[in-house]
PDB file of N, CA and C in Angstrom:
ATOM      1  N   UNK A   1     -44.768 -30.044  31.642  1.00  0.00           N
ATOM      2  CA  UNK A   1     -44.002 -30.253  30.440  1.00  0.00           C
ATOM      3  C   UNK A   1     -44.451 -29.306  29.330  1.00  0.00           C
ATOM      4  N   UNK A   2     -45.539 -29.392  29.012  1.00  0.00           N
ATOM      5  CA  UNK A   2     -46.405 -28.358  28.118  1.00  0.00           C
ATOM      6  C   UNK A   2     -45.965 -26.842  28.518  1.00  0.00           C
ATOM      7  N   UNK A   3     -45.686 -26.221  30.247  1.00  0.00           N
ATOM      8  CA  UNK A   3     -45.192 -25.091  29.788  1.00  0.00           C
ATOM      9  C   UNK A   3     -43.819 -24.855  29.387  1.00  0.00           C
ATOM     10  N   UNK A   4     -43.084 -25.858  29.719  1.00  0.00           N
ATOM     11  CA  UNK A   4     -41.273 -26.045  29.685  1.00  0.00           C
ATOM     12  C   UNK A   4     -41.588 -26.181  28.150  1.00  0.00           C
ATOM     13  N   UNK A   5     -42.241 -26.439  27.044  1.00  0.00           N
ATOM     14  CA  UNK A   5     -42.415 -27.008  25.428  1.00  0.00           C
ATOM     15  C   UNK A   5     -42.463 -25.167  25.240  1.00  0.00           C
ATOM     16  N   UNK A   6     -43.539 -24.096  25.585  1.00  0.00           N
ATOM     17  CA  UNK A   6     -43.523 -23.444  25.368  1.00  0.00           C
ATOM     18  C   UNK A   6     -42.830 -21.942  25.438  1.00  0.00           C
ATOM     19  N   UNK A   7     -42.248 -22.143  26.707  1.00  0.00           N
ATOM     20  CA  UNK A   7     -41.124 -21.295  26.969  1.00  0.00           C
ATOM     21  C   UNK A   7     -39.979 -21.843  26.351  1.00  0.00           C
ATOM     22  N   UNK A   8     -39.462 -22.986  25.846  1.00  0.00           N
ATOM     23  CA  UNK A   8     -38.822 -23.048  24.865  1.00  0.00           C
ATOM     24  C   UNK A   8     -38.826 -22.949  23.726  1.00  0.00           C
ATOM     25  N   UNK A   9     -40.259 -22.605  22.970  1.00  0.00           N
ATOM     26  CA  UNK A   9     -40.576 -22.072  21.679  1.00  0.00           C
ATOM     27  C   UNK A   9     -40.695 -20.988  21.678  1.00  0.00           C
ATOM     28  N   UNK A  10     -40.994 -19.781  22.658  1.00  0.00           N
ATOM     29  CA  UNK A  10     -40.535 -18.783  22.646  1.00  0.00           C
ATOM     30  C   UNK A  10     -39.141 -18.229  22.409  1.00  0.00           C
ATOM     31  N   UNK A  11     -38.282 -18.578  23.080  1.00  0.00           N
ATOM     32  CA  UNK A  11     -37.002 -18.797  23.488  1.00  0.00           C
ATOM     33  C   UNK A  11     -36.130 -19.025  22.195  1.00  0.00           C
ATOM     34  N   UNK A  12     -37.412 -19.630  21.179  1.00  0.00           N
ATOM     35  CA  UNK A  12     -36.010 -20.121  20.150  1.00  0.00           C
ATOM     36  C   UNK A  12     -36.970 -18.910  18.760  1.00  0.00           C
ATOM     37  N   UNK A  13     -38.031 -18.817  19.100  1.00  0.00           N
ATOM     38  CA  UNK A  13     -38.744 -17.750  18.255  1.00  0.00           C
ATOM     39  C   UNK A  13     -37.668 -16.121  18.474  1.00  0.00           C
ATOM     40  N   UNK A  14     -37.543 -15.971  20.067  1.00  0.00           N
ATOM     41  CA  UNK A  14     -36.966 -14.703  20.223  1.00  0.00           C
ATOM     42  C   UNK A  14     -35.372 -14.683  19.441  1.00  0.00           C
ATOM     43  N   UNK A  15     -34.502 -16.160  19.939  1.00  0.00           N
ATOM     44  CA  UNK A  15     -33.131 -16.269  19.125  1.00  0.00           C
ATOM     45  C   UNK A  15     -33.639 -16.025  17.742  1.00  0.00           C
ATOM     46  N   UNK A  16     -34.588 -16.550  16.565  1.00  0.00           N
ATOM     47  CA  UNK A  16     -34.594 -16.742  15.385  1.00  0.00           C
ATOM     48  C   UNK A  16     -35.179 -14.897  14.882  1.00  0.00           C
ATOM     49  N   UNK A  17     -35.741 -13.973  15.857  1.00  0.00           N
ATOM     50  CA  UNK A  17     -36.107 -12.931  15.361  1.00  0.00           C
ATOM     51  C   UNK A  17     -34.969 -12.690  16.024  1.00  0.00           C
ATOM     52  N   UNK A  18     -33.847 -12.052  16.917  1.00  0.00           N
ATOM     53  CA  UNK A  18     -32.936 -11.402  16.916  1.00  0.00           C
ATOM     54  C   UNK A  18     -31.621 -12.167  16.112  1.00  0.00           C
ATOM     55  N   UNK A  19     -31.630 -13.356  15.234  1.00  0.00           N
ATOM     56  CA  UNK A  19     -30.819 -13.693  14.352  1.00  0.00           C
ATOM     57  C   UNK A  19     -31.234 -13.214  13.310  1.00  0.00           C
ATOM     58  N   UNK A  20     -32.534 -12.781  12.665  1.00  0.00           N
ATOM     59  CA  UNK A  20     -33.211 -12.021  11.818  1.00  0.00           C
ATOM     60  C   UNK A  20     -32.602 -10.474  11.658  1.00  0.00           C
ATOM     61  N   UNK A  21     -32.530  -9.966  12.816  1.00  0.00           N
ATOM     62  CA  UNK A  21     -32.259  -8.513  12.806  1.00  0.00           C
ATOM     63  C   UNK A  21     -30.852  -8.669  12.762  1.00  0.00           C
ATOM     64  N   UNK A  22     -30.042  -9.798  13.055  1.00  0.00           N
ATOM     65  CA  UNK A  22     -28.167  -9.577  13.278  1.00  0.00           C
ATOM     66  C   UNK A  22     -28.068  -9.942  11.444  1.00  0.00           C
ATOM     67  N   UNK A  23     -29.033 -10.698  10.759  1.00  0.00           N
ATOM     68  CA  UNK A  23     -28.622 -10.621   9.639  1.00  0.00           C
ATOM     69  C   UNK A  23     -28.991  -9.310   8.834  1.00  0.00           C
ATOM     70  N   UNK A  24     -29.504  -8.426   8.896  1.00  0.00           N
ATOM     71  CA  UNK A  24     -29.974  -7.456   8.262  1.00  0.00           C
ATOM     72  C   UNK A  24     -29.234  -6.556   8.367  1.00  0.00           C
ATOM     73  N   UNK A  25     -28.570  -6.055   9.126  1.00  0.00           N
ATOM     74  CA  UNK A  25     -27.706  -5.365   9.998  1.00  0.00           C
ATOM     75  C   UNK A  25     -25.899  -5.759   9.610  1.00  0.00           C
ATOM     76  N   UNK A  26     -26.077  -6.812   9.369  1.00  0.00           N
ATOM     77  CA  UNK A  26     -24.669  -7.582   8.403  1.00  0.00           C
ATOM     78  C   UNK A  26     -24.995  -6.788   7.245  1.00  0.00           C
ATOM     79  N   UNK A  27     -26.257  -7.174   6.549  1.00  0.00           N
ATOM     80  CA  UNK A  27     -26.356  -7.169   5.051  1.00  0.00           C
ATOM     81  C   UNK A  27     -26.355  -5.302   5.219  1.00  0.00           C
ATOM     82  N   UNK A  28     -26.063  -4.682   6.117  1.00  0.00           N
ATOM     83  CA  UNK A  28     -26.241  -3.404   5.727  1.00  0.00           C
ATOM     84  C   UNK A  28     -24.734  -2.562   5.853  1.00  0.00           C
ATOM     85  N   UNK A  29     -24.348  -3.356   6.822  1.00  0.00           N
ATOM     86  CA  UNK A  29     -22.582  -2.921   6.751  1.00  0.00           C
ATOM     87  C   UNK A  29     -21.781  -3.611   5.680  1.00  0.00           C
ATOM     88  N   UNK A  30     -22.576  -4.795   4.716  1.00  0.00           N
ATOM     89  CA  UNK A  30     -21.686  -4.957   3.671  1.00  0.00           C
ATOM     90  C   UNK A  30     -22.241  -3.966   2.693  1.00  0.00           C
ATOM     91  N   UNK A  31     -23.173  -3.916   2.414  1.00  0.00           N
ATOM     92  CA  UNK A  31     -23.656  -2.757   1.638  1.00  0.00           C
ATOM     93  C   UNK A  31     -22.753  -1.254   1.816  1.00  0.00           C
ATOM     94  N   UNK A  32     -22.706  -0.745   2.729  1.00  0.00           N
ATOM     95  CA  UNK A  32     -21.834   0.018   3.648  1.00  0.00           C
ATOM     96  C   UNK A  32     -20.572  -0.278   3.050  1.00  0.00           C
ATOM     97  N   UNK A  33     -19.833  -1.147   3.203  1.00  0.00           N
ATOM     98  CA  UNK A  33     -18.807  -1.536   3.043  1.00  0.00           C
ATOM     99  C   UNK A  33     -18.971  -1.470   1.478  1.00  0.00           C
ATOM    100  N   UNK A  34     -19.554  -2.199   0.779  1.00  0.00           N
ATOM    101  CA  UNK A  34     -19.055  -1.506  -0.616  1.00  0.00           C
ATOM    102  C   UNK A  34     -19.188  -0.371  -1.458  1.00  0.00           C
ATOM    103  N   UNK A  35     -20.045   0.424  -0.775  1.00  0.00           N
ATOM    104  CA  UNK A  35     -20.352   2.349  -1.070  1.00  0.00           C
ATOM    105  C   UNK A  35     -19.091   2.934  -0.844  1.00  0.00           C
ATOM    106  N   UNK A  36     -18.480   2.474   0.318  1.00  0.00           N
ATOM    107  CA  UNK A  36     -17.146   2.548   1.172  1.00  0.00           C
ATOM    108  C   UNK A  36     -15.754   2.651   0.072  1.00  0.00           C
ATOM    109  N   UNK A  37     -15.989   1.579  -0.469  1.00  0.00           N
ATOM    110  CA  UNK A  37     -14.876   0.672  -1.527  1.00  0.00           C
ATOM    111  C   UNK A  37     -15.107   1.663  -2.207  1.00  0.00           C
ATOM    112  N   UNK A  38     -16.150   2.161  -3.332  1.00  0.00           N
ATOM    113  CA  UNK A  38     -16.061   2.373  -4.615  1.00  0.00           C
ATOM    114  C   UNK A  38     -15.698   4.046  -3.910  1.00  0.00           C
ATOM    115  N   UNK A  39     -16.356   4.853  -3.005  1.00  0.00           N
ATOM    116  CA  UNK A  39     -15.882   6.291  -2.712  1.00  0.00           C
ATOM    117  C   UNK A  39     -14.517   6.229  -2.946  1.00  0.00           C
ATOM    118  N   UNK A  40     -13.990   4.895  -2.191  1.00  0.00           N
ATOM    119  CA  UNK A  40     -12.467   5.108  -1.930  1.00  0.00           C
ATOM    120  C   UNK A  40     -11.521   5.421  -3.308  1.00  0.00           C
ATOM    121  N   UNK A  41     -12.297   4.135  -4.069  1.00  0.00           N
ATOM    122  CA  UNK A  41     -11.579   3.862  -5.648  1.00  0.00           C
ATOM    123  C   UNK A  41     -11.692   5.552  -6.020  1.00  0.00           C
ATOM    124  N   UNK A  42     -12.969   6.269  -5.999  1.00  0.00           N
ATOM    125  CA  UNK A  42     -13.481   7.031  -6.767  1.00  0.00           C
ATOM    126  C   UNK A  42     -11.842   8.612  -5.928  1.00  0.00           C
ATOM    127  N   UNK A  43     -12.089   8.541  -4.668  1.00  0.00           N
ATOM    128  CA  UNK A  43     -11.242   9.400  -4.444  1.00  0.00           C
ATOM    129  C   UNK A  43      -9.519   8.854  -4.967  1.00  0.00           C
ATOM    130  N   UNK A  44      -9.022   7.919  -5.252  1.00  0.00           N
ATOM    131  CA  UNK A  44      -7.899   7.358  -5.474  1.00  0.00           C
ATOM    132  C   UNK A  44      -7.364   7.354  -6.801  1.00  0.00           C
ATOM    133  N   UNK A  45      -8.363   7.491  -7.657  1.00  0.00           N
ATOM    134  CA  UNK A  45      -8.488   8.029  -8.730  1.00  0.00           C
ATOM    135  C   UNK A  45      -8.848   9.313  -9.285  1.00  0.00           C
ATOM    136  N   UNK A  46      -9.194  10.120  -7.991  1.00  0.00           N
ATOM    137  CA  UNK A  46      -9.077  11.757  -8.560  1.00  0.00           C
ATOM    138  C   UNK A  46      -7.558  12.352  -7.982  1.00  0.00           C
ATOM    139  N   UNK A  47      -7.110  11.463  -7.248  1.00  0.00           N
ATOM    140  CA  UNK A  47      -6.101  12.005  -6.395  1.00  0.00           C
ATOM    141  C   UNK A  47      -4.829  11.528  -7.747  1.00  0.00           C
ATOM    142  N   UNK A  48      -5.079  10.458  -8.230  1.00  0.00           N
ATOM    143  CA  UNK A  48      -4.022  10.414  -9.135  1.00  0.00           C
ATOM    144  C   UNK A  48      -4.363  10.959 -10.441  1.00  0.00           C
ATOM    145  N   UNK A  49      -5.556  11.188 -10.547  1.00  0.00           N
ATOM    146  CA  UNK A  49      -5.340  12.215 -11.502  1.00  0.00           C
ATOM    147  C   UNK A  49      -5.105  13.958 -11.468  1.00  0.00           C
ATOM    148  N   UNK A  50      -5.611  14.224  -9.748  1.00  0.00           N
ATOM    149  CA  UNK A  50      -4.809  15.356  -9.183  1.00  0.00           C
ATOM    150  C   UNK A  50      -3.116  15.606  -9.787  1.00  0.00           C
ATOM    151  N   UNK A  51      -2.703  14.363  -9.392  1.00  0.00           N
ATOM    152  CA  UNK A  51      -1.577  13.878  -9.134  1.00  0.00           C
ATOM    153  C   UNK A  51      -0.619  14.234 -10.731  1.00  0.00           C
ATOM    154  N   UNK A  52      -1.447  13.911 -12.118  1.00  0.00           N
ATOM    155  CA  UNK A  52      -1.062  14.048 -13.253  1.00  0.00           C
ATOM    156  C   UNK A  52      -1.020  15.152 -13.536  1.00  0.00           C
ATOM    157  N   UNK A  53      -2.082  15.763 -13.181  1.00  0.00           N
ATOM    158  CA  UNK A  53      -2.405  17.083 -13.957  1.00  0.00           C
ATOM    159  C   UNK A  53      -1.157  18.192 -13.191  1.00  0.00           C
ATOM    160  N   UNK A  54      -0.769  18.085 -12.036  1.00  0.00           N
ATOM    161  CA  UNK A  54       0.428  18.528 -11.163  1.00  0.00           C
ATOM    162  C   UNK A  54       1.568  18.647 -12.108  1.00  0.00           C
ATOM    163  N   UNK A  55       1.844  17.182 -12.821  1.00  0.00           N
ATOM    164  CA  UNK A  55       2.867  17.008 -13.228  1.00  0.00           C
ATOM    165  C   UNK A  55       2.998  17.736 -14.469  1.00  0.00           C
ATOM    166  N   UNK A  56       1.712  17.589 -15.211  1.00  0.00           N
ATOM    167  CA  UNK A  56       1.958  17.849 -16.604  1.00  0.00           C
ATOM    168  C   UNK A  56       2.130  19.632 -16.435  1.00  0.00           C
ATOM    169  N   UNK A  57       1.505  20.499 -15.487  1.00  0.00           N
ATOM    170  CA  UNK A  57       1.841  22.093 -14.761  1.00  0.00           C
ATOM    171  C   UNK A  57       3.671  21.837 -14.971  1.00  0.00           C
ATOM    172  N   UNK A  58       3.901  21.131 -14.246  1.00  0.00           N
ATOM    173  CA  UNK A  58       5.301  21.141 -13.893  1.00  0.00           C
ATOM    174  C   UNK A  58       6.128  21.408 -14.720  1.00  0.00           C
ATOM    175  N   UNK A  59       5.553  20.504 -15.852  1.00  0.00           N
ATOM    176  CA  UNK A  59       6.587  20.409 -17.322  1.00  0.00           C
ATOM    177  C   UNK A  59       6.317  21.768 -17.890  1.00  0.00           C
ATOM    178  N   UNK A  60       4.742  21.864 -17.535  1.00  0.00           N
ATOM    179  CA  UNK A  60       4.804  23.328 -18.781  1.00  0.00           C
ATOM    180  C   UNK A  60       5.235  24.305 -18.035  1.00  0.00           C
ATOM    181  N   UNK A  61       5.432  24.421 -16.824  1.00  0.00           N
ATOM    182  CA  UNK A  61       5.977  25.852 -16.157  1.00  0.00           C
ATOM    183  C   UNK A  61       7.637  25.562 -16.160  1.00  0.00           C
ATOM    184  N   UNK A  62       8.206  24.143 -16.247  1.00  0.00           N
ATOM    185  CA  UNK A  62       9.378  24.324 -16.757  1.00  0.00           C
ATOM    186  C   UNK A  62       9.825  24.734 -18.000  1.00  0.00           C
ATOM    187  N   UNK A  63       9.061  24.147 -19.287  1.00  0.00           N
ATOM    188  CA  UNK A  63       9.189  24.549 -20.666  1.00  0.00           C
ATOM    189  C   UNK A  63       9.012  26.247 -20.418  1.00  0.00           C
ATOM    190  N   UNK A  64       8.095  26.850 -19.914  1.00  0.00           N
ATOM    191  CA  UNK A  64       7.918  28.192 -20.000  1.00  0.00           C
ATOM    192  C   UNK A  64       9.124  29.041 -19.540  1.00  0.00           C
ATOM    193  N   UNK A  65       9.977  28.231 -18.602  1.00  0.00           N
ATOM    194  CA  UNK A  65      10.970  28.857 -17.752  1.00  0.00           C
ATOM    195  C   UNK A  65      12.013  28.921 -18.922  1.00  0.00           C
ATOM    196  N   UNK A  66      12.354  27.877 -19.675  1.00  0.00           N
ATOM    197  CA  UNK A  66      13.270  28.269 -20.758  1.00  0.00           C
ATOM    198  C   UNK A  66      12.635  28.740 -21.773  1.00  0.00           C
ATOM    199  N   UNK A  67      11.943  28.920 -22.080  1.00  0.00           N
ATOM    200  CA  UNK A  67      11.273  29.979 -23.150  1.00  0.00           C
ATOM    201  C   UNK A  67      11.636  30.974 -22.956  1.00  0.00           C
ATOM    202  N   UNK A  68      11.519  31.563 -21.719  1.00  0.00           N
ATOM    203  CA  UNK A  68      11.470  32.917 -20.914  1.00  0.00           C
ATOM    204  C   UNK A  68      13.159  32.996 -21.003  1.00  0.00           C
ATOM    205  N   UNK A  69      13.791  32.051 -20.663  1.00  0.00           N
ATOM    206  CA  UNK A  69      15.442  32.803 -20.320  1.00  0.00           C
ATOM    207  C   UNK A  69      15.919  32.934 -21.832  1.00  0.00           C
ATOM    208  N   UNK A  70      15.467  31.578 -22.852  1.00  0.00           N
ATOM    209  CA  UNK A  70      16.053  32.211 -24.084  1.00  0.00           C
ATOM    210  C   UNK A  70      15.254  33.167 -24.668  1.00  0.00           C
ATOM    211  N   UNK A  71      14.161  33.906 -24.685  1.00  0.00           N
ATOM    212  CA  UNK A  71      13.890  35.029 -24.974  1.00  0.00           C
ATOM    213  C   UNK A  71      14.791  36.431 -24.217  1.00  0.00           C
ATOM    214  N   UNK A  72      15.063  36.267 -23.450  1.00  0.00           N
ATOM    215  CA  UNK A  72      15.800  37.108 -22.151  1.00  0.00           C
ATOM    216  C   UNK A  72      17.196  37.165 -22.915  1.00  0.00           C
ATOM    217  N   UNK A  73      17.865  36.139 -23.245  1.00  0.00           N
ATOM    218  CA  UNK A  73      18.841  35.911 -24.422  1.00  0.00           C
ATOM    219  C   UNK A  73      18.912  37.017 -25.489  1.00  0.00           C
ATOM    220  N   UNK A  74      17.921  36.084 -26.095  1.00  0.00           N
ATOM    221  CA  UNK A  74      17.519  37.638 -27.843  1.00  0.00           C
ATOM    222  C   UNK A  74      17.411  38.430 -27.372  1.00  0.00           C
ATOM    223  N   UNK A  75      16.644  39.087 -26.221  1.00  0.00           N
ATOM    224  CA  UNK A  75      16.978  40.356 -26.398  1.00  0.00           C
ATOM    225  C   UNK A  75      17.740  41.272 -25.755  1.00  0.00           C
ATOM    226  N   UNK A  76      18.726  40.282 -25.140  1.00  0.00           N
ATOM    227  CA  UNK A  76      20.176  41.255 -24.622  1.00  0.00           C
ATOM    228  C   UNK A  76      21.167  41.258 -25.755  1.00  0.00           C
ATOM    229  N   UNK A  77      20.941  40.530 -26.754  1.00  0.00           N
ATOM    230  CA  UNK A  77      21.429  40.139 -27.997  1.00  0.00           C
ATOM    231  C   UNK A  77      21.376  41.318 -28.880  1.00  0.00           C
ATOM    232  N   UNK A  78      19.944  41.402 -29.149  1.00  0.00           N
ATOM    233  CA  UNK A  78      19.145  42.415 -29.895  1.00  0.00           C
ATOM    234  C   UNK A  78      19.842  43.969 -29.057  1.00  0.00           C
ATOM    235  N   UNK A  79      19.703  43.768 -28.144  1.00  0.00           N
ATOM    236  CA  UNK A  79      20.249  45.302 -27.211  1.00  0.00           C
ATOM    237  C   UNK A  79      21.595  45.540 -27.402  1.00  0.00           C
ATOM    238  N   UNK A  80      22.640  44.565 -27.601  1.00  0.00           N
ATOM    239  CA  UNK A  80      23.686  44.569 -27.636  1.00  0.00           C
ATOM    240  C   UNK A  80      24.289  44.891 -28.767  1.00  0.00           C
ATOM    241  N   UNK A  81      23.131  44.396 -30.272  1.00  0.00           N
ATOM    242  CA  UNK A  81      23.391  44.997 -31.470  1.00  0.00           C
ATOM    243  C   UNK A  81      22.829  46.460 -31.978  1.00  0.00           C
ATOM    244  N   UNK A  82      21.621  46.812 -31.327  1.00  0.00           N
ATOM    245  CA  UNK A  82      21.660  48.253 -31.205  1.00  0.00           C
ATOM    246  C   UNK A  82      22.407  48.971 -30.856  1.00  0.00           C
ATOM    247  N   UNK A  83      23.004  48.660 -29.414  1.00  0.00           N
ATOM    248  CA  UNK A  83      24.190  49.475 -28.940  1.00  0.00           C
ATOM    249  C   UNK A  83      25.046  49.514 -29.710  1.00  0.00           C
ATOM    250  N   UNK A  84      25.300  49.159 -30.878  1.00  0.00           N
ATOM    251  CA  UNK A  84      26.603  48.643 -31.503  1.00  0.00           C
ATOM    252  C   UNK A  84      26.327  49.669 -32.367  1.00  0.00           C
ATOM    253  N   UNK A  85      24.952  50.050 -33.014  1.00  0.00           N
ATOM    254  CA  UNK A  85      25.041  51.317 -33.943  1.00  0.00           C
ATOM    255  C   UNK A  85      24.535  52.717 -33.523  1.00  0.00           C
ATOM    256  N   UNK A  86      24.621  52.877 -32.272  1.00  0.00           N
ATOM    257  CA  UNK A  86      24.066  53.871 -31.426  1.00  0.00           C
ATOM    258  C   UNK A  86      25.609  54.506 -31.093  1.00  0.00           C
ATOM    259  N   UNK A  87      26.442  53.986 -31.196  1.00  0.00           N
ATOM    260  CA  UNK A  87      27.989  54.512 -30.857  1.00  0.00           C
ATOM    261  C   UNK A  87      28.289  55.614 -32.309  1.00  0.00           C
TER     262      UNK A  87
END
């Protein structure tokens, strides 16, 4: 009986140290898991601010585009009134 007492205190020593190591090993993939989270936030938030700065290009290379044609304007304007005293 005494060795059946002790091979079962082994037995529950070995379960309680490999439940030891399955908790540590949890506590390290949640850890994991929230380094995980915040990279993600951190890339999700450069991507939308990628995302802005795109837009706000957009507007100003559109504003620039009519800048450019009504300048292109004046001065077929301007050319057109030179020609006018060049005759």
């Amino acid at each position: 009986m005494h060795e059946i007492s002790d091979k079962l205190k082994s037995s529950i020593e070995e379960v309680n140290s490999d439940m030891d190591r399955m908790s540590e090993i949890i506590e390290r993939i949640q850890s994991e898991t929230v380094q995980l989270h915040t990279v993600v936030g951190e890339n999700e938030a450069g991507v939308g601010n990628i995302h802005e700065k795109t837009q706000a290009t957009y507007e100003m290379v559109k504003q620039l585009d009519e800048f450019i044609g009504k300048n292109k304007q004046t001065a077929q304007d301007i050319n057109d009134i030179i020609s006018k005293f060049q005759r």
